[in-house]
Every structure is written in C-alpha cells, then in structure tokens.
Protein backbone atom coordinates (compact mmCIF):
# COMPACT_ATOMS: atom_id res chain seq x y z
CA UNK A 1 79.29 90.67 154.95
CA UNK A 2 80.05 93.80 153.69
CA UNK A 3 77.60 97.82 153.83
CA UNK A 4 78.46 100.62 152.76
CA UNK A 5 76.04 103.16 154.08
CA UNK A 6 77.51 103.09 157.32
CA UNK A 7 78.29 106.30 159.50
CA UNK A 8 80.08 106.27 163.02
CA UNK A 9 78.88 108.22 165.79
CA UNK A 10 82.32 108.86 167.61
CA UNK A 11 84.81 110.71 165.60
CA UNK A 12 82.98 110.83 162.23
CA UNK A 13 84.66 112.04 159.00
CA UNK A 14 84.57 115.71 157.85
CA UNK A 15 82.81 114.60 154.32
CA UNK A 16 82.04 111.60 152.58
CA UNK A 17 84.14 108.71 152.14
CA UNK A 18 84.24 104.90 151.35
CA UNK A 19 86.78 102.34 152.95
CA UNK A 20 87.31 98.75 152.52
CA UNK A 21 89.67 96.16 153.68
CA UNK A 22 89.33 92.63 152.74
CA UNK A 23 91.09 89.65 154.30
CA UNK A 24 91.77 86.32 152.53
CA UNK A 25 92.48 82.77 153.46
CA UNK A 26 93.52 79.74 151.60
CA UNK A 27 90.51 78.05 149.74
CA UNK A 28 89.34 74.94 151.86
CA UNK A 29 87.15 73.48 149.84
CA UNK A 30 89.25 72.73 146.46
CA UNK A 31 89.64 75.58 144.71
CA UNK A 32 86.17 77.40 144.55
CA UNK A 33 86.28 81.05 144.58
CA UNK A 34 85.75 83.03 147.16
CA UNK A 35 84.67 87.17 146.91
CA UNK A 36 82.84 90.07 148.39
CA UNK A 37 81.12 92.73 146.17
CA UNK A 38 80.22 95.85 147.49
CA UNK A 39 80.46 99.39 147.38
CA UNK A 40 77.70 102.27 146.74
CA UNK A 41 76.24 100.28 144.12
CA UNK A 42 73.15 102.67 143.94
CA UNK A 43 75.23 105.51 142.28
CA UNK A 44 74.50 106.86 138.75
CA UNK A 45 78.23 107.54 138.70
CA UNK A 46 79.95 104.82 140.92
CA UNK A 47 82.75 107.09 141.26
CA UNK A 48 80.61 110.37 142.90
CA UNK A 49 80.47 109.75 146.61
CA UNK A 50 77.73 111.56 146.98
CA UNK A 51 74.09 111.93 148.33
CA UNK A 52 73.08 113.99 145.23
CA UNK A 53 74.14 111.18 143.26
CA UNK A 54 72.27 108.25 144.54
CA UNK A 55 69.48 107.05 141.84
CA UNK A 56 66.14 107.60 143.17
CA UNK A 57 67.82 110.55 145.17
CA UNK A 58 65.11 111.95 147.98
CA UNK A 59 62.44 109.93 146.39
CA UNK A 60 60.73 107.29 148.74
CA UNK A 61 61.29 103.26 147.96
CA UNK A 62 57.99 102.99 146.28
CA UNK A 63 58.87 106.15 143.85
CA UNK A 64 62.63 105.12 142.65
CA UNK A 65 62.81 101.26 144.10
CA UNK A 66 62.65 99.14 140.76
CA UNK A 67 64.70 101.99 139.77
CA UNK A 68 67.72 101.62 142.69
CA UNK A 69 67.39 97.56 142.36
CA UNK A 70 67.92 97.35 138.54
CA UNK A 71 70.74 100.24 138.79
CA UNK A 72 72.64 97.73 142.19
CA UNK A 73 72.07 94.81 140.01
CA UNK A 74 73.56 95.77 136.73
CA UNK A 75 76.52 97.08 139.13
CA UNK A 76 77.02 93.92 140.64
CA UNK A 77 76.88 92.20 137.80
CA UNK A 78 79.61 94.27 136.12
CA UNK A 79 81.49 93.90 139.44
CA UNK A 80 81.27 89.89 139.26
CA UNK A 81 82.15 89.99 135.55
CA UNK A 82 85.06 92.04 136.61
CA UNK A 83 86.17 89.11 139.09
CA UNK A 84 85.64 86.50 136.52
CA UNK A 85 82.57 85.20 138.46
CA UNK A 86 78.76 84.50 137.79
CA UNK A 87 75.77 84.69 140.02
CA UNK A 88 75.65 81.34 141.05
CA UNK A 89 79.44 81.47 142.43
C-alpha cells in the first residue's frame, strides 16, 4: 500500500515534501516480481512538489477528473516501464 497525499497532525513539516521507504523480502513464490509505484502521480511536472502544480489544480473531480486519471495513468505506466514491468505484473 502506498499514498502520497498524506499530512500528519503532530509535528508537521514546514513546506512540502515527499518520503518513501520500501522494504523487501526474498520472492516466495519463484521468482515473480514484486513492486510498489507511487508518488504524486497527478503532477504536470513530477518533480514540482507542489499544490499549484497538480493537473486539474482547484478544479472539482467532475471539471479535471478524466484529466487527473489519464495524467496518473500515463505516470504509472512510465513508472512500470521504468521497473521493467507491465500492468498485469
């Protein structure tokens, strides 16, 4: 499971900011592969951490959401190219 719009109440950071921390095991069942992809995927830039950059920016769901989904899919399927996965992995 892995989010990225999360916020903490106690002790939030000064500005915004993306972590991540992944933690592997050996493969159990022969060999098939094993990810997580995740990370701001509705960005124009995927490198600007910022509200002003999200696609659809203060436009409701029904105004930008085709927009936002086809924007977080091509991302994720970059991302799983990147890995050397498909879809159905």
């Amino acid at each position: 499971m892995a989010r990225t719009n999360v916020a903490p109440r106690i002790d939030p950071p000064s500005g915004t900011s993306l972590h991540a921390f992944g933690f592997t095991l050996p493969a159990s069942d022969g060999g098939r592969p094993s990810f997580v992809v995740s990370g701001a995927g509705d960005l124009h830039d995927q490198s600007e951490l910022r509200p002003e950059a999200i696609v659809g920016g203060d436009s409701s769901w029904d105004e930008s959401g085709v927009e936002r989904a086809s924007v977080v899919l091509d991302e994720i399927q970059a991302r799983l190219a990147g890995l050397g996965v498909r879809w159905p992995d």
